[in-house]
N, C-alpha and C. Protein backbone atom coordinates (compact mmCIF):
# COMPACT_ATOMS: atom_id res chain seq x y z
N UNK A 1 -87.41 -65.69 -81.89
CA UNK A 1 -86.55 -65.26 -80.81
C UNK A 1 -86.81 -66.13 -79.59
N UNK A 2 -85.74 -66.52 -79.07
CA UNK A 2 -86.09 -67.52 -77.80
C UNK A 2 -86.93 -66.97 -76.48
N UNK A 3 -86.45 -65.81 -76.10
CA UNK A 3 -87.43 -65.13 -75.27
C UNK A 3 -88.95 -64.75 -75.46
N UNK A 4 -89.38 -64.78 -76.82
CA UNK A 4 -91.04 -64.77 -77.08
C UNK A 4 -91.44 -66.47 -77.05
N UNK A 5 -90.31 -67.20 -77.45
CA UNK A 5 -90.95 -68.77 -76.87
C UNK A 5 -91.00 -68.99 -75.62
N UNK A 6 -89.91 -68.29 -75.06
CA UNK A 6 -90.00 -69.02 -73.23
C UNK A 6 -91.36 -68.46 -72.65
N UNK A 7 -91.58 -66.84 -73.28
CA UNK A 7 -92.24 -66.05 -72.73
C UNK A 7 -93.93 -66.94 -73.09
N UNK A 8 -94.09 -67.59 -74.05
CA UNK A 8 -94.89 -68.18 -74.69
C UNK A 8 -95.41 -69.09 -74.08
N UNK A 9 -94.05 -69.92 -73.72
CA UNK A 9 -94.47 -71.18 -72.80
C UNK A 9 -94.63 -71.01 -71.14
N UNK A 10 -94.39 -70.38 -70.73
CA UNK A 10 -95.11 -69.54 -69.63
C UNK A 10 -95.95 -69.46 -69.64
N UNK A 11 -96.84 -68.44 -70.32
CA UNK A 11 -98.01 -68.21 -70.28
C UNK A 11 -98.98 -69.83 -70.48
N UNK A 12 -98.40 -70.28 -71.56
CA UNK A 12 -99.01 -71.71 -71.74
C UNK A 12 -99.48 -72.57 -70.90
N UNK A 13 -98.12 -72.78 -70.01
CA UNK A 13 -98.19 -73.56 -69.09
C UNK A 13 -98.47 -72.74 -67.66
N UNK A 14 -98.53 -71.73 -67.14
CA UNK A 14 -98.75 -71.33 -65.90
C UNK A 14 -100.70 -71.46 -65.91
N UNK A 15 -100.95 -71.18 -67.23
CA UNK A 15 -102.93 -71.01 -67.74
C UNK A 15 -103.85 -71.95 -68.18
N UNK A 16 -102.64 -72.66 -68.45
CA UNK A 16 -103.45 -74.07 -69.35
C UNK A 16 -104.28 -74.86 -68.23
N UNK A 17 -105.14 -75.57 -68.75
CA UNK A 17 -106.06 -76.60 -67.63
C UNK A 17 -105.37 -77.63 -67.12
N UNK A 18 -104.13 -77.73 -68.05
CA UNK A 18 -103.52 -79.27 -67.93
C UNK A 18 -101.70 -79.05 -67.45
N UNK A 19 -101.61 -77.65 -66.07
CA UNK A 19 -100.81 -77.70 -65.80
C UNK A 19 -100.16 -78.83 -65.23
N UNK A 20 -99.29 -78.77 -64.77
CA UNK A 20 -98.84 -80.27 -63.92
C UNK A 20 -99.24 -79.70 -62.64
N UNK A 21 -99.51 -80.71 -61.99
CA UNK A 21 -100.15 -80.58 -60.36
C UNK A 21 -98.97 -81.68 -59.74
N UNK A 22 -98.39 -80.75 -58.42
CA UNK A 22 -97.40 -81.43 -57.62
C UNK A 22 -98.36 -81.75 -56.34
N UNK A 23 -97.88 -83.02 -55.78
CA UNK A 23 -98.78 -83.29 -54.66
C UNK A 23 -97.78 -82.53 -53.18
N UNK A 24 -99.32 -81.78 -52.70
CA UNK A 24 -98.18 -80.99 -51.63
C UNK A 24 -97.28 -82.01 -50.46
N UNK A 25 -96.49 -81.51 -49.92
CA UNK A 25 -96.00 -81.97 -49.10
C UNK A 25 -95.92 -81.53 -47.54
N UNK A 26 -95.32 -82.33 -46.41
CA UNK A 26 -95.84 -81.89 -45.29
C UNK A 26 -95.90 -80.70 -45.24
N UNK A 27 -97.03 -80.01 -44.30
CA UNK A 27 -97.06 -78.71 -43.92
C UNK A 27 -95.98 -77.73 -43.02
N UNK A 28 -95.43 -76.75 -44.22
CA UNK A 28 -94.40 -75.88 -43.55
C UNK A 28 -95.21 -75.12 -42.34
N UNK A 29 -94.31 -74.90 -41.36
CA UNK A 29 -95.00 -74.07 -40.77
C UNK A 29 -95.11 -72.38 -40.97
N UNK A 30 -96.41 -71.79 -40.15
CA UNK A 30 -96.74 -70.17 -40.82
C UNK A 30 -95.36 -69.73 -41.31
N UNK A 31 -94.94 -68.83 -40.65
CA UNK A 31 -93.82 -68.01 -40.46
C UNK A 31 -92.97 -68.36 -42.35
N UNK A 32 -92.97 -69.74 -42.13
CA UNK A 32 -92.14 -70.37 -43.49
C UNK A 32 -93.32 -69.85 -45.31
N UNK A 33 -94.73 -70.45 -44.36
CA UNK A 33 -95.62 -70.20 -45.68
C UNK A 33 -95.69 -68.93 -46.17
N UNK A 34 -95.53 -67.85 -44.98
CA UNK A 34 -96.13 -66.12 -45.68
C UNK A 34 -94.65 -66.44 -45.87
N UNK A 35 -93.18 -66.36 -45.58
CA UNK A 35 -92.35 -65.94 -46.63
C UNK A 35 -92.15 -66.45 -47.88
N UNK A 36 -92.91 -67.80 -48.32
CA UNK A 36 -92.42 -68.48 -49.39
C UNK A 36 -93.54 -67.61 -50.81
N UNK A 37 -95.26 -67.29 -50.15
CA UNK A 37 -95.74 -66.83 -50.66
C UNK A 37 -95.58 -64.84 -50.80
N UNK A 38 -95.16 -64.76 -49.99
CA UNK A 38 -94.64 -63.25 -50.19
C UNK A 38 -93.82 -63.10 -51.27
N UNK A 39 -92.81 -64.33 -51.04
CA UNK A 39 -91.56 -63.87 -52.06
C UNK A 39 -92.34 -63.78 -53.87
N UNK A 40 -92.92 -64.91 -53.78
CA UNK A 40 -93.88 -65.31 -55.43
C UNK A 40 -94.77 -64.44 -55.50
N UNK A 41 -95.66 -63.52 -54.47
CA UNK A 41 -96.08 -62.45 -54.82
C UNK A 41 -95.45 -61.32 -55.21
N UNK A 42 -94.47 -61.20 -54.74
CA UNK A 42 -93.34 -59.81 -55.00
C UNK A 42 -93.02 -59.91 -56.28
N UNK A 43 -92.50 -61.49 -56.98
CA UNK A 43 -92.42 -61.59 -58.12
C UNK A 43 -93.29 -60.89 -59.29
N UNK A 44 -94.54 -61.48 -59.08
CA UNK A 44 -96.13 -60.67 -59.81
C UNK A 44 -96.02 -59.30 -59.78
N UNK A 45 -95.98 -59.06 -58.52
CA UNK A 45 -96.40 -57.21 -58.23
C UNK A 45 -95.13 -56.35 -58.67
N UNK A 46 -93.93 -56.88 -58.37
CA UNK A 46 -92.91 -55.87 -59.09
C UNK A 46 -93.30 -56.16 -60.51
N UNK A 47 -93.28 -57.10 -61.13
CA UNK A 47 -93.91 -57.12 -62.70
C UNK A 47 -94.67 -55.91 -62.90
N UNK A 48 -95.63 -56.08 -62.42
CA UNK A 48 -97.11 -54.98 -62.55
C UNK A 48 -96.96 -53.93 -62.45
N UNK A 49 -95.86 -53.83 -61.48
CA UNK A 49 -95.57 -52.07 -61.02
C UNK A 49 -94.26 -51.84 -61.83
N UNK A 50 -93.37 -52.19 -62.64
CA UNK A 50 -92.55 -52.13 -63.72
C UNK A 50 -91.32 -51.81 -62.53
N UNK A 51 -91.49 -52.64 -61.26
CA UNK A 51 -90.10 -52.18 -60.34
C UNK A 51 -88.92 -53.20 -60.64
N UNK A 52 -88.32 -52.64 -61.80
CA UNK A 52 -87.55 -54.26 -62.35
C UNK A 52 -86.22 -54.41 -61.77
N UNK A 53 -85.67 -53.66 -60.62
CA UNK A 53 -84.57 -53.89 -59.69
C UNK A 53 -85.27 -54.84 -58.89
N UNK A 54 -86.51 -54.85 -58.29
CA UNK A 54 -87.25 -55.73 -57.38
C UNK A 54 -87.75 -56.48 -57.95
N UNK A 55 -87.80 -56.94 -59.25
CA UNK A 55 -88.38 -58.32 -59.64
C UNK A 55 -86.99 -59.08 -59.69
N UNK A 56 -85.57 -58.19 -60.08
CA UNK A 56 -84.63 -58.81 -60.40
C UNK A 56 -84.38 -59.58 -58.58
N UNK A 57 -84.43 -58.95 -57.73
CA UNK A 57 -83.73 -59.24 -56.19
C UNK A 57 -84.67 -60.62 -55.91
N UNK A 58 -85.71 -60.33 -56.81
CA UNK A 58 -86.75 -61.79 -55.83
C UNK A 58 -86.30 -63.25 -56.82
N UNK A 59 -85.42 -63.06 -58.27
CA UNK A 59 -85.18 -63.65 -58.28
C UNK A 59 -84.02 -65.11 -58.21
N UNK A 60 -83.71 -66.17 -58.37
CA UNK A 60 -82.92 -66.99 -58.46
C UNK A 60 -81.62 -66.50 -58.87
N UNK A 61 -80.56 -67.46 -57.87
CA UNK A 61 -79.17 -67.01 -58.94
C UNK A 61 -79.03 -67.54 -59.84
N UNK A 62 -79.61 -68.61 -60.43
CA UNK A 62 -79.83 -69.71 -61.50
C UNK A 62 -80.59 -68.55 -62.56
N UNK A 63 -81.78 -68.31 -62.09
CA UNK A 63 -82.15 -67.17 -62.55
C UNK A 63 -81.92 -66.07 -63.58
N UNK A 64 -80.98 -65.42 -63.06
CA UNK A 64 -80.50 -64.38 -62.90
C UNK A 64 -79.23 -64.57 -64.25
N UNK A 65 -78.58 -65.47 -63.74
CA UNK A 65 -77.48 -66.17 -64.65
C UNK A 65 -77.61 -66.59 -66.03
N UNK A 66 -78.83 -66.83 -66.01
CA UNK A 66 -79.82 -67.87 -66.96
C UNK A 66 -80.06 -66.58 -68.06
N UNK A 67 -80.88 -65.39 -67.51
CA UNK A 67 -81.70 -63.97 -68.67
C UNK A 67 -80.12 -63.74 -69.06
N UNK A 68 -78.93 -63.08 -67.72
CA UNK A 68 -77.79 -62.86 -68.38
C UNK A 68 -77.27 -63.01 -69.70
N UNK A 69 -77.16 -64.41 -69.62
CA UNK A 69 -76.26 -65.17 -70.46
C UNK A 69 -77.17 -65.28 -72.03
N UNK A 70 -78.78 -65.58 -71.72
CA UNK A 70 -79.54 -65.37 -73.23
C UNK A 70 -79.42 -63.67 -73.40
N UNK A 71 -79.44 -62.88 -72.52
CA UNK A 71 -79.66 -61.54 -73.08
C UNK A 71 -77.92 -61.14 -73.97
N UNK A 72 -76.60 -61.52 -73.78
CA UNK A 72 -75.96 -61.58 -74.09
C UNK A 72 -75.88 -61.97 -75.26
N UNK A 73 -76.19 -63.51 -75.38
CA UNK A 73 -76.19 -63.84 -76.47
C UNK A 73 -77.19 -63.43 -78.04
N UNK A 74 -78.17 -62.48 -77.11
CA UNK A 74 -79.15 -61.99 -77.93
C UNK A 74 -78.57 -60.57 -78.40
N UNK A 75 -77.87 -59.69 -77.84
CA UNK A 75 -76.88 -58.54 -77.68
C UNK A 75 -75.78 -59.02 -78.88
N UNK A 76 -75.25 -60.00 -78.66
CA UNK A 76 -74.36 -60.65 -79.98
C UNK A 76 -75.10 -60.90 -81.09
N UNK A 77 -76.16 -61.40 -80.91
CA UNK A 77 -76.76 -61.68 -82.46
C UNK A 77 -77.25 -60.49 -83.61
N UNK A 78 -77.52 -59.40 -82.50
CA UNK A 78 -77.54 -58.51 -83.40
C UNK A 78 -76.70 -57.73 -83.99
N UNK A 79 -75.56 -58.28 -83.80
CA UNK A 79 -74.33 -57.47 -84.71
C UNK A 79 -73.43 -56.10 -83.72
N UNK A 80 -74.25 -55.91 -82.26
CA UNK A 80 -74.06 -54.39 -81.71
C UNK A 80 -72.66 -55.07 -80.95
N UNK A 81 -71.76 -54.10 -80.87
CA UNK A 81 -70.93 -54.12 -80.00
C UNK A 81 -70.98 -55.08 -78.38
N UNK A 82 -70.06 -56.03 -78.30
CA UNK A 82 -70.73 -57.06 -77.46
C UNK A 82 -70.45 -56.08 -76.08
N UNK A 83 -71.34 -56.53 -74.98
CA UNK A 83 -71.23 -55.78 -73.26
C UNK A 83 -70.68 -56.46 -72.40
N UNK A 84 -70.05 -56.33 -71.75
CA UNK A 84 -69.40 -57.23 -70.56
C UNK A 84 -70.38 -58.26 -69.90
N UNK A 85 -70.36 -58.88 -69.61
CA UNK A 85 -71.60 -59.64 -68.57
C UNK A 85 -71.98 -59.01 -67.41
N UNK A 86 -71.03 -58.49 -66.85
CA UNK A 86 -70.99 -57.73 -65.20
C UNK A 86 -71.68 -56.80 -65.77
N UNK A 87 -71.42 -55.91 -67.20
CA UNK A 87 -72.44 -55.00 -66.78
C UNK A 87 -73.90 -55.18 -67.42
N UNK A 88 -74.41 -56.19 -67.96
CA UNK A 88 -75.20 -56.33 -68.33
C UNK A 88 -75.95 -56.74 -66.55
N UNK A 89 -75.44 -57.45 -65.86
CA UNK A 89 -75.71 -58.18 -64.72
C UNK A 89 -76.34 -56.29 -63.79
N UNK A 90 -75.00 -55.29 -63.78
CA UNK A 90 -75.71 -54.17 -63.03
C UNK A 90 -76.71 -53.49 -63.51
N UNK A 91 -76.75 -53.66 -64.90
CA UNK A 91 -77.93 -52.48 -65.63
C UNK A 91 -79.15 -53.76 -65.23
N UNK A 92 -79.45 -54.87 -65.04
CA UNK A 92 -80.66 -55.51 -64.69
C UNK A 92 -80.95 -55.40 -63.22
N UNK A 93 -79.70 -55.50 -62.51
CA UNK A 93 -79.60 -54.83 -60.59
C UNK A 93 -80.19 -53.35 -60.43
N UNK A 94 -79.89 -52.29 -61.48
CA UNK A 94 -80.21 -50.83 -61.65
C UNK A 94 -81.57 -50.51 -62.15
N UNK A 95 -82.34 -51.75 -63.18
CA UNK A 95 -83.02 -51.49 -64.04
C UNK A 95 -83.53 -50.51 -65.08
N UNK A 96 -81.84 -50.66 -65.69
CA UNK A 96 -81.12 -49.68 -66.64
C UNK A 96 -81.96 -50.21 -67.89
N UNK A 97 -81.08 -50.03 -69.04
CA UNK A 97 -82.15 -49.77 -70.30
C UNK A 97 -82.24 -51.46 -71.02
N UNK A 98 -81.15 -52.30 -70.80
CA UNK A 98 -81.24 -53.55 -70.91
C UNK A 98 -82.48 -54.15 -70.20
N UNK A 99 -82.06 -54.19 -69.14
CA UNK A 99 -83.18 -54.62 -67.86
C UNK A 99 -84.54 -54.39 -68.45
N UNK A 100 -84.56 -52.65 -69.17
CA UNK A 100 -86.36 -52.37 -69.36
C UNK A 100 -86.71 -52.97 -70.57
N UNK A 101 -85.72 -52.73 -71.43
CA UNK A 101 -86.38 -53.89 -72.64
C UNK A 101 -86.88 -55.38 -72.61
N UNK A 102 -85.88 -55.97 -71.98
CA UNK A 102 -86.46 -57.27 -71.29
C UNK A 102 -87.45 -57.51 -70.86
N UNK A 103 -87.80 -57.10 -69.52
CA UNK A 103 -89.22 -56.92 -68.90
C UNK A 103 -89.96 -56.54 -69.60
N UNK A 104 -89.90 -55.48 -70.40
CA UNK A 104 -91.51 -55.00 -70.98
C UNK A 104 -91.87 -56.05 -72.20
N UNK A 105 -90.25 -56.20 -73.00
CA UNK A 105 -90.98 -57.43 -73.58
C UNK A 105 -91.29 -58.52 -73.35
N UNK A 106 -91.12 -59.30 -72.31
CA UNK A 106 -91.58 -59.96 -71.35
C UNK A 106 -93.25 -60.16 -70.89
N UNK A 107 -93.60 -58.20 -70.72
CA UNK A 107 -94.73 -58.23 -69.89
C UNK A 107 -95.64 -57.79 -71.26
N UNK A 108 -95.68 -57.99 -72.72
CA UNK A 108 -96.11 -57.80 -73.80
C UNK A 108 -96.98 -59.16 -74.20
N UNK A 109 -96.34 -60.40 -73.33
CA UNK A 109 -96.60 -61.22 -73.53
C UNK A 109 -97.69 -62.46 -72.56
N UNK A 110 -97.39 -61.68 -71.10
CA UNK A 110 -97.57 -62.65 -70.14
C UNK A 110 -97.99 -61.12 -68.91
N UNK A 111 -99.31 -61.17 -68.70
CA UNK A 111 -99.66 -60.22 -67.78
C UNK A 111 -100.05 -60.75 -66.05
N UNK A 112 -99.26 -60.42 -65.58
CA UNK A 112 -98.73 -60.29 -64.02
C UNK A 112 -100.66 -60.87 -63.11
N UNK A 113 -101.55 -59.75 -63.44
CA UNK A 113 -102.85 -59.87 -63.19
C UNK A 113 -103.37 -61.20 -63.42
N UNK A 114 -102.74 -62.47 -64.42
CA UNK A 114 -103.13 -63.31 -64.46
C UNK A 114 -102.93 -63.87 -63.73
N UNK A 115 -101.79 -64.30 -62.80
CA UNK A 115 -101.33 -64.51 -61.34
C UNK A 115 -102.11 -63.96 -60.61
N UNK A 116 -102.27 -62.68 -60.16
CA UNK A 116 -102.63 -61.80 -58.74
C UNK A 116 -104.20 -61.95 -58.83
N UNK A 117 -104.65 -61.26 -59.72
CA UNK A 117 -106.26 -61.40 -59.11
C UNK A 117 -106.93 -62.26 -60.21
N UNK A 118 -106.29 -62.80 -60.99
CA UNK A 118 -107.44 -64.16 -61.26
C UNK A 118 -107.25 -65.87 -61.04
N UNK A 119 -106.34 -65.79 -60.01
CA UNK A 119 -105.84 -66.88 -59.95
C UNK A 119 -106.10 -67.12 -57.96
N UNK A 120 -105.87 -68.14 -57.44
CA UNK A 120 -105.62 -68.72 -56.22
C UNK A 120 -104.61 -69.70 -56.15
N UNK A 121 -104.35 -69.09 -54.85
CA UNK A 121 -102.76 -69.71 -54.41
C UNK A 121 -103.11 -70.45 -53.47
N UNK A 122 -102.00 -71.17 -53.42
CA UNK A 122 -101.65 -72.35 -52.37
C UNK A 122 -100.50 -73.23 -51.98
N UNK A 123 -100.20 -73.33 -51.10
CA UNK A 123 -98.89 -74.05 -50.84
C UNK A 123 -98.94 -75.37 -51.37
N UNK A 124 -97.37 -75.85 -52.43
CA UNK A 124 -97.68 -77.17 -52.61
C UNK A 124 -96.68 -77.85 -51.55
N UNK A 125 -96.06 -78.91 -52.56
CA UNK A 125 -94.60 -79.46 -51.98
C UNK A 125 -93.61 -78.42 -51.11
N UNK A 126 -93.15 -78.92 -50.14
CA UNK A 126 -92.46 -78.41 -49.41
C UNK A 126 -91.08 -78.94 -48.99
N UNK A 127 -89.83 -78.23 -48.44
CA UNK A 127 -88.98 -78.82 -48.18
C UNK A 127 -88.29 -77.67 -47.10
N UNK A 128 -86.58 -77.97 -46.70
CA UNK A 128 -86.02 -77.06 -45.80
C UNK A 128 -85.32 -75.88 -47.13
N UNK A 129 -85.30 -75.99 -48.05
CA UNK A 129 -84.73 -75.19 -49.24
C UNK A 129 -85.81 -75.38 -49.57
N UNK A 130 -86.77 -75.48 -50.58
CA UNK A 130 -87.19 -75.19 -51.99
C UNK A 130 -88.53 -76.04 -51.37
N UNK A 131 -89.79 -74.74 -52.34
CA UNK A 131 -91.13 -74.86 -51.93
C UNK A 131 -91.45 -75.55 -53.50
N UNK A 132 -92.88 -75.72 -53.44
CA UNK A 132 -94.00 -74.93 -54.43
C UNK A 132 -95.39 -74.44 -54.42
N UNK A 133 -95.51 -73.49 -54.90
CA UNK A 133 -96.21 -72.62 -55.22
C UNK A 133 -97.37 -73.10 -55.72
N UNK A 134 -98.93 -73.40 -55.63
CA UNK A 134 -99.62 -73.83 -56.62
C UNK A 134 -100.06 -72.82 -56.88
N UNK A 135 -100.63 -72.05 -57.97
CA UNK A 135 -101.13 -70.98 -58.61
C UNK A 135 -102.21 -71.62 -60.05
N UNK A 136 -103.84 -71.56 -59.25
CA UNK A 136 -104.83 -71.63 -60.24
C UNK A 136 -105.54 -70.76 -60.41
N UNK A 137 -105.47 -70.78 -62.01
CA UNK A 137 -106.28 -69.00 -62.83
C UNK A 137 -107.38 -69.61 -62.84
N UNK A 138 -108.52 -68.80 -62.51
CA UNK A 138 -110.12 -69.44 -62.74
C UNK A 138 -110.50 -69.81 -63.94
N UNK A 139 -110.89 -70.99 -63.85
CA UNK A 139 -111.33 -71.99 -65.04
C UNK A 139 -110.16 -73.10 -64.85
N UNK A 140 -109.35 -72.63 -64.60
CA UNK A 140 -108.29 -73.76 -65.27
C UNK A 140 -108.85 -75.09 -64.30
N UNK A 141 -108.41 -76.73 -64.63
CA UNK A 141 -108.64 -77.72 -63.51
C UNK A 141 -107.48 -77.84 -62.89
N UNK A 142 -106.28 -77.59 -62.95
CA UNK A 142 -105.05 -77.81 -62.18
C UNK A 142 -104.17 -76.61 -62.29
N UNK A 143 -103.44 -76.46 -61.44
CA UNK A 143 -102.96 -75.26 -61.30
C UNK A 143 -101.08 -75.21 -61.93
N UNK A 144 -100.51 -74.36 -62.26
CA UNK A 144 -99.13 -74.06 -62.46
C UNK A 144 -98.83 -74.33 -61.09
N UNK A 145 -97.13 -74.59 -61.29
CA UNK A 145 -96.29 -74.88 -60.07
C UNK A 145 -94.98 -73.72 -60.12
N UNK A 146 -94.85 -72.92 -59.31
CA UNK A 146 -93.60 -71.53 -59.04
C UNK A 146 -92.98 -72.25 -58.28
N UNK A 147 -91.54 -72.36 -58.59
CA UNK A 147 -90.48 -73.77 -57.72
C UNK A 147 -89.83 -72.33 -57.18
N UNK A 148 -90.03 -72.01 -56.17
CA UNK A 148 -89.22 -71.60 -54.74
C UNK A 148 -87.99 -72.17 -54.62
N UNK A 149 -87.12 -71.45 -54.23
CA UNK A 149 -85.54 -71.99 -53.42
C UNK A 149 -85.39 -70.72 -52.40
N UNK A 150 -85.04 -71.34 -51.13
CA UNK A 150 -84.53 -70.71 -50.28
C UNK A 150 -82.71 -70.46 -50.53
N UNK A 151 -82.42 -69.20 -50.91
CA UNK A 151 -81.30 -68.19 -50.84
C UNK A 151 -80.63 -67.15 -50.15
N UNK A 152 -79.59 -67.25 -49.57
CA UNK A 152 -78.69 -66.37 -48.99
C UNK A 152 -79.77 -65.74 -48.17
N UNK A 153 -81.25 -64.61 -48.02
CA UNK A 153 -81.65 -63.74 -47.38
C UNK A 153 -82.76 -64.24 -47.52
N UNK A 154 -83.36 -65.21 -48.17
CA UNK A 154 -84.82 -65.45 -48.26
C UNK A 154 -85.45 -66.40 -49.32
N UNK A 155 -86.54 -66.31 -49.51
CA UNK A 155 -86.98 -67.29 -50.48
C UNK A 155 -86.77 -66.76 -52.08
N UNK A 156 -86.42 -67.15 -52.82
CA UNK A 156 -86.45 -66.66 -54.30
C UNK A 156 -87.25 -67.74 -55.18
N UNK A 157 -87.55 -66.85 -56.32
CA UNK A 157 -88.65 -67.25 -57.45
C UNK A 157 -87.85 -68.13 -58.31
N UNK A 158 -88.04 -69.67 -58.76
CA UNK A 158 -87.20 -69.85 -59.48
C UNK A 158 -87.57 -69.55 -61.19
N UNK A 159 -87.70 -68.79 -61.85
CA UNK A 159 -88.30 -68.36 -63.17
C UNK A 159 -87.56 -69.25 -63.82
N UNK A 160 -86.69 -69.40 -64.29
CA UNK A 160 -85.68 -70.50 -64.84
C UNK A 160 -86.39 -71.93 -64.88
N UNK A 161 -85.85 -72.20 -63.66
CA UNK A 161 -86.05 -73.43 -62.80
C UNK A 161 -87.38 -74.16 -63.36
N UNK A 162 -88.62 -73.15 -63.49
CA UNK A 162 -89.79 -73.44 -63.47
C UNK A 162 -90.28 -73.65 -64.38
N UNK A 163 -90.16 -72.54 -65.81
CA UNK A 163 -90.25 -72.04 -67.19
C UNK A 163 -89.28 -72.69 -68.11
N UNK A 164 -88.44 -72.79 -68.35
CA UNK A 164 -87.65 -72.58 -69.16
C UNK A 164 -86.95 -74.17 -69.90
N UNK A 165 -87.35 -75.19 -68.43
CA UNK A 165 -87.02 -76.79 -69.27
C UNK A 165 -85.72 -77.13 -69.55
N UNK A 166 -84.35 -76.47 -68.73
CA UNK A 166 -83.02 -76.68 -69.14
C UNK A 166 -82.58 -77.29 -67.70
């Protein structure tokens, strides 16, 4: 199933020793750094706390578009009556029963805590849109990179963008 590979290579690559390391770029100022790191924490902690309307808001419209369209196509493969997109799109906004299957199988695979408390953060590359994130789990020698984009109200997570290699 493509979602236990993406979910796979995530974990792979956010833990591995031999993440890719981006060289940071000039220094954003405060105000810019706690929102870019707030937003990538919100990501983690709604994980953890199973608030999957608030993991959905922190993330990307690329994002967002991206689970849609595989959860759809995963909805078709099994033979069930196909769902509109829109409402597949509100039951993940609601974190209706689509939405919870996703996430949990998601979080079956890749635990949130590996981010939050065994890892250290740090600002990498920077820009007027789109950050990154360095995130190293102890032990590792180089850290994962969370590609930030600044959106409509704030910074968003790019999960897509970051994971996924399309």
């Amino acid at each position: 199933m493509r979602q236990d590979a993406v979910i796979l290579a995530i974990a792979a690559f956010l833990f591995s020793p031999g993440a890719f390391r981006a060289e940071a770029g000039p220094p954003p100022d405060t105000l810019a750094v706690h929102s870019i790191l707030d937003a990538a924490e919100t990501l983690f902690r709604t994980m953890k706390t199973k608030d999957y309307p608030a993991t959905w808001r922190v993330l990307t419209g690329k994002s967002r578009e991206t689970i849609i369209s595989e959860t759809d196509d995963a909805i078709r493969r099994t033979g069930a009556p196909p769902f509109p997109k829109e409402r597949i799109r509100e039951d993940f906004a609601a974190g209706g029963p689509i939405s919870r299957e996703y996430w949990e199988a998601f979080l079956r695979r890749f635990d949130p805590d590996d981010a939050l408390e065994k890892s250290r953060w740090q600002m990498g590359a920077w820009e007027k849109d789109r950050a990154e994130v360095l995130i190293t789990r102890q032990g590792a020698d180089r850290p994962a990179v969370l590609r930030m984009f600044r959106e409509g109200d704030g910074w968003k997570a790019g999960l897509v963008e970051t994971f996924w290699g399309h």
